[in-house]
Protein backbone atom coordinates (compact mmCIF):
# COMPACT_ATOMS: atom_id res chain seq x y z
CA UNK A 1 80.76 184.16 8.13
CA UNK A 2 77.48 181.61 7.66
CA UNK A 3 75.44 181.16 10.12
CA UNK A 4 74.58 177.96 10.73
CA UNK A 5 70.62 177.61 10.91
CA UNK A 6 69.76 176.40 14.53
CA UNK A 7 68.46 172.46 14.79
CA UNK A 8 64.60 172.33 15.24
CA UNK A 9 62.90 170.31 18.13
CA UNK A 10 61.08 166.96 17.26
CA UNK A 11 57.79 168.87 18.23
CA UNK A 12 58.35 171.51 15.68
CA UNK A 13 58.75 168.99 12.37
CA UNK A 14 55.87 168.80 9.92
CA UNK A 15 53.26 165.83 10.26
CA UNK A 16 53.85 162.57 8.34
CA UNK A 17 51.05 162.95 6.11
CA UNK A 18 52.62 165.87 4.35
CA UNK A 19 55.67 163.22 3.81
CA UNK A 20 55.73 162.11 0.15
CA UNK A 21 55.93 157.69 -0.23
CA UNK A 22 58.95 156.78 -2.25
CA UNK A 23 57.50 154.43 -5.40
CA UNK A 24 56.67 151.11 -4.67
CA UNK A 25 56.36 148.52 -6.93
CA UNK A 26 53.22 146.15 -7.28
CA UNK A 27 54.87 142.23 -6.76
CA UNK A 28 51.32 140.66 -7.63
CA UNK A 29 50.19 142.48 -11.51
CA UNK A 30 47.85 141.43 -13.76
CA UNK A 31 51.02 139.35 -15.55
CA UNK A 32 51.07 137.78 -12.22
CA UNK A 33 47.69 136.32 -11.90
CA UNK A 34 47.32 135.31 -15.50
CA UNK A 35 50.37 132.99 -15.31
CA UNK A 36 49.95 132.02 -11.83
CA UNK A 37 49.23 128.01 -11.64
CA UNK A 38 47.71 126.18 -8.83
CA UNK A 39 49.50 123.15 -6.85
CA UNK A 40 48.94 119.98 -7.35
CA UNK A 41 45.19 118.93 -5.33
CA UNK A 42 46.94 116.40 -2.86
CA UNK A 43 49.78 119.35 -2.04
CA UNK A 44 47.54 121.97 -1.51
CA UNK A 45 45.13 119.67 1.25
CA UNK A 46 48.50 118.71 2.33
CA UNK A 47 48.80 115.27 2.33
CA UNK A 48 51.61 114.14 -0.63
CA UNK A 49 55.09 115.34 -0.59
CA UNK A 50 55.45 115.00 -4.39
CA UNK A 51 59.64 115.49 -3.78
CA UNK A 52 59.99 112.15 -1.89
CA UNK A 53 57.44 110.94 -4.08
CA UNK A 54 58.88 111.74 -7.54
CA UNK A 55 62.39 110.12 -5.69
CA UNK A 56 60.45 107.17 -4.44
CA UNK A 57 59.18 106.65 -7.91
CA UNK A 58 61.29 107.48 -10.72
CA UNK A 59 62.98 104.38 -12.01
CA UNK A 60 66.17 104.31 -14.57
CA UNK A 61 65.61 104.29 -18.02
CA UNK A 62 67.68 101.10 -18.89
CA UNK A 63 65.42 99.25 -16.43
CA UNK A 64 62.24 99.31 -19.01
CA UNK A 65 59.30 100.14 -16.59
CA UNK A 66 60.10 98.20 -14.32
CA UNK A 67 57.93 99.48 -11.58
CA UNK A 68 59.79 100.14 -8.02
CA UNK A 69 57.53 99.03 -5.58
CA UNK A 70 56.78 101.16 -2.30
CA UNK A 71 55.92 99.94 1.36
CA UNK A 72 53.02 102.13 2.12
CA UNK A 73 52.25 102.86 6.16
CA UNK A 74 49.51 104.97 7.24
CA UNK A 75 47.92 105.20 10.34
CA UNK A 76 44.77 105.94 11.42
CA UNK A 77 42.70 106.92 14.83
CA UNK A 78 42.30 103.48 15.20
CA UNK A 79 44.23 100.98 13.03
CA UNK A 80 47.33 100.65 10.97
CA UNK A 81 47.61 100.17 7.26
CA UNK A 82 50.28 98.19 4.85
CA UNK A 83 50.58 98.45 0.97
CA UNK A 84 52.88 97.26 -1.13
CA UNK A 85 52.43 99.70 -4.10
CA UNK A 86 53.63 100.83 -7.40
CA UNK A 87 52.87 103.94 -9.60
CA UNK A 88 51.34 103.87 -13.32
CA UNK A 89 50.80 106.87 -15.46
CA UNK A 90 46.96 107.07 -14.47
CA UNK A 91 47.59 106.45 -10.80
CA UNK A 92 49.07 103.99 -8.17
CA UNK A 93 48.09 99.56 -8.40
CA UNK A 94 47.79 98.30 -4.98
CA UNK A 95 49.90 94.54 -5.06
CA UNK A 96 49.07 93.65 -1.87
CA UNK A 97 47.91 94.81 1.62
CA UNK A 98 47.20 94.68 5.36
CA UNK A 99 45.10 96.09 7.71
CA UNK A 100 45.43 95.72 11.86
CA UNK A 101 41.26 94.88 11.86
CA UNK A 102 42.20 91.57 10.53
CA UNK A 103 44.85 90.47 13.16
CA UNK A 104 41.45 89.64 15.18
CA UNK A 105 41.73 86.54 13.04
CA UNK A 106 44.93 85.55 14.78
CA UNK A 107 44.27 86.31 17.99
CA UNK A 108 44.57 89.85 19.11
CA UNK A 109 41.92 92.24 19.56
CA UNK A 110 43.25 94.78 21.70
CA UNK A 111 46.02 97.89 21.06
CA UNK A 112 45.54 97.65 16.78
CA UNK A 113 47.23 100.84 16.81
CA UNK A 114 50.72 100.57 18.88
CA UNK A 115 54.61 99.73 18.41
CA UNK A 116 53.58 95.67 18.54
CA UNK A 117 50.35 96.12 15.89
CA UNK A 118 52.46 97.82 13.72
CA UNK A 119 55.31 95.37 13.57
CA UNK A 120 52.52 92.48 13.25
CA UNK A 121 50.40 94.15 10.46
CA UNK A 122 54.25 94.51 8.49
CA UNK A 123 54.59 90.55 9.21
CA UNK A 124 51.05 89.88 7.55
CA UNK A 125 51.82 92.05 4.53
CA UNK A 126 55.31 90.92 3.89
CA UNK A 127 54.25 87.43 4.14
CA UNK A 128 51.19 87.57 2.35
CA UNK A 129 52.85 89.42 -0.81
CA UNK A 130 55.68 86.47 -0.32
CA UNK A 131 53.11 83.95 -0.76
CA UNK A 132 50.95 85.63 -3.80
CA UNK A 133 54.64 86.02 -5.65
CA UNK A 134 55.88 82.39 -4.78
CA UNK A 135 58.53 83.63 -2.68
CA UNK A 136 57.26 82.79 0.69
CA UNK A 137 59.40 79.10 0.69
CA UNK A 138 62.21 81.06 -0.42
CA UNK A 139 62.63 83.82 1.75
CA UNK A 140 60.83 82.69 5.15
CA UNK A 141 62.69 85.96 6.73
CA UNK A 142 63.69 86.10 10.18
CA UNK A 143 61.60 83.42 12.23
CA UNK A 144 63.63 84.25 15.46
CA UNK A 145 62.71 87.85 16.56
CA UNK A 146 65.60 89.63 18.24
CA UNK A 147 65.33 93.11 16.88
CA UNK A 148 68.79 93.53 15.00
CA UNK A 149 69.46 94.51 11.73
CA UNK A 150 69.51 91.51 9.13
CA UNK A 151 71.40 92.46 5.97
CA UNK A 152 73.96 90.40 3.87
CA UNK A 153 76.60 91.07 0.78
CA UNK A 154 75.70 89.27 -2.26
CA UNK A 155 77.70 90.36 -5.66
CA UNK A 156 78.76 93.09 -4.40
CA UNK A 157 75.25 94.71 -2.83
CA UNK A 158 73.37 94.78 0.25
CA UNK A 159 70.36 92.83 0.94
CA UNK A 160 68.16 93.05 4.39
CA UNK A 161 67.71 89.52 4.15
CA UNK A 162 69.30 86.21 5.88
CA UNK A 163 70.60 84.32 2.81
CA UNK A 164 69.75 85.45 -1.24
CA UNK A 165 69.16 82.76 -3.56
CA UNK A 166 71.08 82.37 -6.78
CA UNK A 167 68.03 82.08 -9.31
CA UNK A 168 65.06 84.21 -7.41
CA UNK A 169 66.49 87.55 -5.84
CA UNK A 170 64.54 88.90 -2.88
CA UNK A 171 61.24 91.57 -3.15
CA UNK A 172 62.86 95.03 -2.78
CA UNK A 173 60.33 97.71 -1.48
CA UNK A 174 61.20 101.54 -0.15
CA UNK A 175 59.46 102.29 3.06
CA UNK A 176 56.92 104.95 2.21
CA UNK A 177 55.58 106.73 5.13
CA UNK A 178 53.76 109.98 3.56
CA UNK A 179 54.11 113.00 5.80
CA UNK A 180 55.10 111.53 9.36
CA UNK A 181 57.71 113.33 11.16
CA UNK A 182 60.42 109.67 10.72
CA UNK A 183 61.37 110.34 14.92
CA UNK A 184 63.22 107.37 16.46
CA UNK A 185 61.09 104.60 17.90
CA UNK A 186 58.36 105.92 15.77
CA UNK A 187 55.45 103.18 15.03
CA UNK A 188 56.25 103.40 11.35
CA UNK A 189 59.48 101.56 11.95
CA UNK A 190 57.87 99.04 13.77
CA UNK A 191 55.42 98.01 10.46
CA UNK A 192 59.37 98.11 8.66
CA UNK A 193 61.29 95.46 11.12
CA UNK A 194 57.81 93.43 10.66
CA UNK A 195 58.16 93.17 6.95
CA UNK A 196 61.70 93.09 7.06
CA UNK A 197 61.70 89.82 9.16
CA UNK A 198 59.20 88.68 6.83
CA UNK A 199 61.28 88.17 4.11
CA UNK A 200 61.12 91.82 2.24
CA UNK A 201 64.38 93.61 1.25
CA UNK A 202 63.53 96.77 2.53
CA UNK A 203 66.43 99.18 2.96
CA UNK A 204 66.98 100.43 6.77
CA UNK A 205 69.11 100.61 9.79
CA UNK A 206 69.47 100.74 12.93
CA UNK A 207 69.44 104.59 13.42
CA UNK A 208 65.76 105.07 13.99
CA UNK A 209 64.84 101.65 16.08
CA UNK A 210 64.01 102.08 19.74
CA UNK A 211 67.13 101.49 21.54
CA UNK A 212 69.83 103.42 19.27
CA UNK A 213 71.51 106.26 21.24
CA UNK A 214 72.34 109.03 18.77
CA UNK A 215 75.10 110.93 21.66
CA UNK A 216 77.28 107.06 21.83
CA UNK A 217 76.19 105.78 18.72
CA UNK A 218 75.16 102.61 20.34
CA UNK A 219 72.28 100.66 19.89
CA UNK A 220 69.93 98.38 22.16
CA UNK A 221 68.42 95.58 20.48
CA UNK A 222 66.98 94.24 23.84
CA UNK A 223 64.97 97.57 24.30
CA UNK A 224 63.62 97.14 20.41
CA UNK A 225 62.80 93.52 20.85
CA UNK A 226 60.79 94.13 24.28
CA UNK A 227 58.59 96.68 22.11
CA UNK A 228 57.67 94.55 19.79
CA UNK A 229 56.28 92.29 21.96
CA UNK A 230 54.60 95.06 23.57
CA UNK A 231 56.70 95.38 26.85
CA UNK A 232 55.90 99.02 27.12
CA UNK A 233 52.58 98.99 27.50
CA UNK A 234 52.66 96.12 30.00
CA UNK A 235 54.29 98.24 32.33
CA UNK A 236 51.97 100.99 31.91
CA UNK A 237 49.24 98.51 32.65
CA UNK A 238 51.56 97.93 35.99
CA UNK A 239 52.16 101.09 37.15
CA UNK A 240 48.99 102.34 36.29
CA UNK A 241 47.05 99.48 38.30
CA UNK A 242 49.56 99.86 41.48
CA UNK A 243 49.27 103.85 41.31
CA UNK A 244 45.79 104.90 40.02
CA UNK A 245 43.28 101.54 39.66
CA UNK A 246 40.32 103.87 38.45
CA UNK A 247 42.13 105.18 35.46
CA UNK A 248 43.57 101.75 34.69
CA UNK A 249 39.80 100.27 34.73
CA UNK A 250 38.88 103.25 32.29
CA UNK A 251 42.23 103.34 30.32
CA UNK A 252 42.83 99.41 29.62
CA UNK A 253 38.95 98.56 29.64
CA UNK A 254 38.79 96.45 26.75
CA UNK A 255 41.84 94.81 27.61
CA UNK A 256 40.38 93.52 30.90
CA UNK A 257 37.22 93.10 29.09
CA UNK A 258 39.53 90.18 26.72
CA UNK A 259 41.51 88.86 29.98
CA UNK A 260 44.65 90.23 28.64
CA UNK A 261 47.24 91.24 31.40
CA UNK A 262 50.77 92.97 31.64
CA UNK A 263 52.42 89.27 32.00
CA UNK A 264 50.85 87.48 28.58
CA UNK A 265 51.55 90.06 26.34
CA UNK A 266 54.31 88.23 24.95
CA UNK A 267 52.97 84.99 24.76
CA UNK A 268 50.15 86.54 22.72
CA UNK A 269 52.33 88.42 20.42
CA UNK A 270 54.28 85.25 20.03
CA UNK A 271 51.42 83.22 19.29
CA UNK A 272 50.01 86.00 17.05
CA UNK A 273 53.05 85.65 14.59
CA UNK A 274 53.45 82.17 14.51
CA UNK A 275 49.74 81.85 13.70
CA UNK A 276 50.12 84.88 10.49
CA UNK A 277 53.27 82.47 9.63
CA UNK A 278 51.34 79.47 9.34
CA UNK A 279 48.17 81.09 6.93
CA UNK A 280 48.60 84.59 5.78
CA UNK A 281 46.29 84.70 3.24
CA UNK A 282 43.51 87.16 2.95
CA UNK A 283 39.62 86.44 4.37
CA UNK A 284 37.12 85.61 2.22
CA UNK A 285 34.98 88.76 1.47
CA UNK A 286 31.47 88.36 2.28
CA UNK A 287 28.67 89.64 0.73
CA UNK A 288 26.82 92.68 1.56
CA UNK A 289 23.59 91.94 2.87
CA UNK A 290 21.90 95.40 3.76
CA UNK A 291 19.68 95.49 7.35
CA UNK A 292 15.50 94.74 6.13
CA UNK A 293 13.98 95.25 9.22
CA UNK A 294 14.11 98.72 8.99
CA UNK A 295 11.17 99.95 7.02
CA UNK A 296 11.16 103.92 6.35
CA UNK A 297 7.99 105.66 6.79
CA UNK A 298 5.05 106.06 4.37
CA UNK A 299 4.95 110.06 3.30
CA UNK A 300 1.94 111.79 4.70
CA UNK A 301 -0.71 113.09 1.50
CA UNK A 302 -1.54 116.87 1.11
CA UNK A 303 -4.86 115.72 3.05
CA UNK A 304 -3.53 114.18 5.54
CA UNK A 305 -0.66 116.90 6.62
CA UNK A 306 -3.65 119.42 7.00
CA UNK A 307 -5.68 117.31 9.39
CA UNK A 308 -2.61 117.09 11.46
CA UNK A 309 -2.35 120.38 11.83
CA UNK A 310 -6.18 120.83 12.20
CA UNK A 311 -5.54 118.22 15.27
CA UNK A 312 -2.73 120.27 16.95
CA UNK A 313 -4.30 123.54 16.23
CA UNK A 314 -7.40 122.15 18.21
CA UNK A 315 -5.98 120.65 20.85
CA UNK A 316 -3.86 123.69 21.96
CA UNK A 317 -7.35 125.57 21.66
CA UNK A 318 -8.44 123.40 24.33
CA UNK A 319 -5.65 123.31 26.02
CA UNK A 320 -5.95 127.54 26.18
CA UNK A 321 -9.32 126.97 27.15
CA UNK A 322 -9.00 124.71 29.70
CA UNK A 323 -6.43 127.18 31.37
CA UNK A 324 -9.24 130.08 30.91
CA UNK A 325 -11.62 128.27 33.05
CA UNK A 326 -9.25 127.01 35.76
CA UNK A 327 -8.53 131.02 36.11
């Protein structure tokens, strides 16, 4: 008969050094490195998706370089930004563009960054690239804000526009908006309805407005319309005055600084777009003129460095001395 060799305890096997390591391959050779290629500059600092941009900018063959134009929104600490752009083999042309700084000119100095900015900086740019085109008597856009979707069927395609014209189609543009997460209500959307109700054909709906409910599918214009004339943050300024006064007075400084309250928001934003209606052309640049008074300081000779120090090194001497005595 065999006898069968009794099992050993766990304290009684052999260490794991003596254990031999199965082979393991090396992923990253020599072969590796020498063919390895570095992304593109903009990918690796992370701020171009070159997917949505290749999408965004790739036009059919048959339409001869045609350039498809892009409606650029960025935003930064403090203002937002509209372009209407296209892209060339040596880099982007900027057509036409907007900046929240200059909505000063029409009237509002305060919140350049929120939902209502947004929508008015979109106005300015659509308008203003209406007018440079000779479009801007054609397509006036949607005069009456009420925060619905305009679109209409002409041979057989969609147009986000109130009426096309026979001879002069309407400026198509695809909403650019970089790397921003594209969450519902999200200030990018407001710069869209601005330029869309400007008179741009910019593709869109509904789904990412304030006021569409994804669970019943329904949507709110009301709630859209009172954010773009800045009803939100009117009753923030209300609640916070009624519940914390100190942190309103810090919060909405500059707003009280400007006499705007909760109640004229909308009167202001109202008046702000009939006003970029009426002239939305571009500021005349003004010349740089650099700041004389300021005169830097003549640089101290060899000579004159060492009697400085001579002066210091004598008066702490005295100083020292003086101390001495007192002692």
């Amino acid at each position: 008969a065999v006898r069968e060799r009794p099992c050993q305890p766990f304290c009684c096997l052999p260490p794991c050094n003596s254990l031999t390591m199965p082979f393991v391959r090396v992923q990253q050779s020599k072969a590796y490195f020498s063919r390895y290629q570095v992304k593109f500059r903009r990918r690796r600092e992370g701020k171009t998706d070159y997917r949505q941009r290749r999408k965004m900018c790739t036009q059919d063959k048959n339409k001869y370089q045609t350039p498809k134009y892009r409606f650029v929104v960025r935003f930064t600490n403090r203002y937002v930004i509209c372009q209407v752009a296209y892209a060339l083999i040596d880099g982007d042309r900027i057509l036409c563009q907007a900046h929240s700084a200059e909505l000063e000119r029409y009237g509002l100095s305060v919140g350049l960054k929120n939902y209502a900015a947004a929508y008015c900086t979109g106005l300015l740019c659509a308008r203003r690239l209406l007018q440079k085109i000779g479009l801007d008597d054609v397509y006036e856009g949607n005069t009456e804000v009420d925060g619905e979707v305009v679109k209409t069927e002409y041979d057989g395609k969609t147009y986000f526009v109130d009426e096309v014209d026979d001879d002069k189609k309407p400026f198509r543009a695809l909403l650019d908006i970089g790397l921003k997460p594209t969450t519902t209500g999200c200030r990018v959307f407001g710069a869209l309805k601005g330029a869309a109700d400007g008179g741009l054909d910019i593709p869109h709906n509904e789904k990412r407005f304030p006021g569409y409910d994804r669970d019943s599918k329904e949507y709110d214009a009301e709630m859209h319309k009172e954010r773009i004339f800045g009803g939100h943050v009117g009753e923030y300024m209300e609640y916070l005055e009624e519940e914390d006064n100190q942190k309103y007075q810090e919060q909405f400084k500059i707003y009280i600084e400007n006499d705007v309250e909760a109640d004229g928001l909308e009167e202001l934003y109202e008046e702000v777009h009939e006003k970029i209606r009426e002239d939305p052309s571009a500021a005349e640049k003004k010349a740089f003129e650099p700041d004389k008074s300021y005169k830097r300081k003549a640089k101290l000779t060899l000579e004159q460095r060492k009697e400085r120090v001579a002066a210091k090194k004598a008066a702490k001497k005295a100083e020292l001395e003086a101390d001495s005595d007192d002692e």
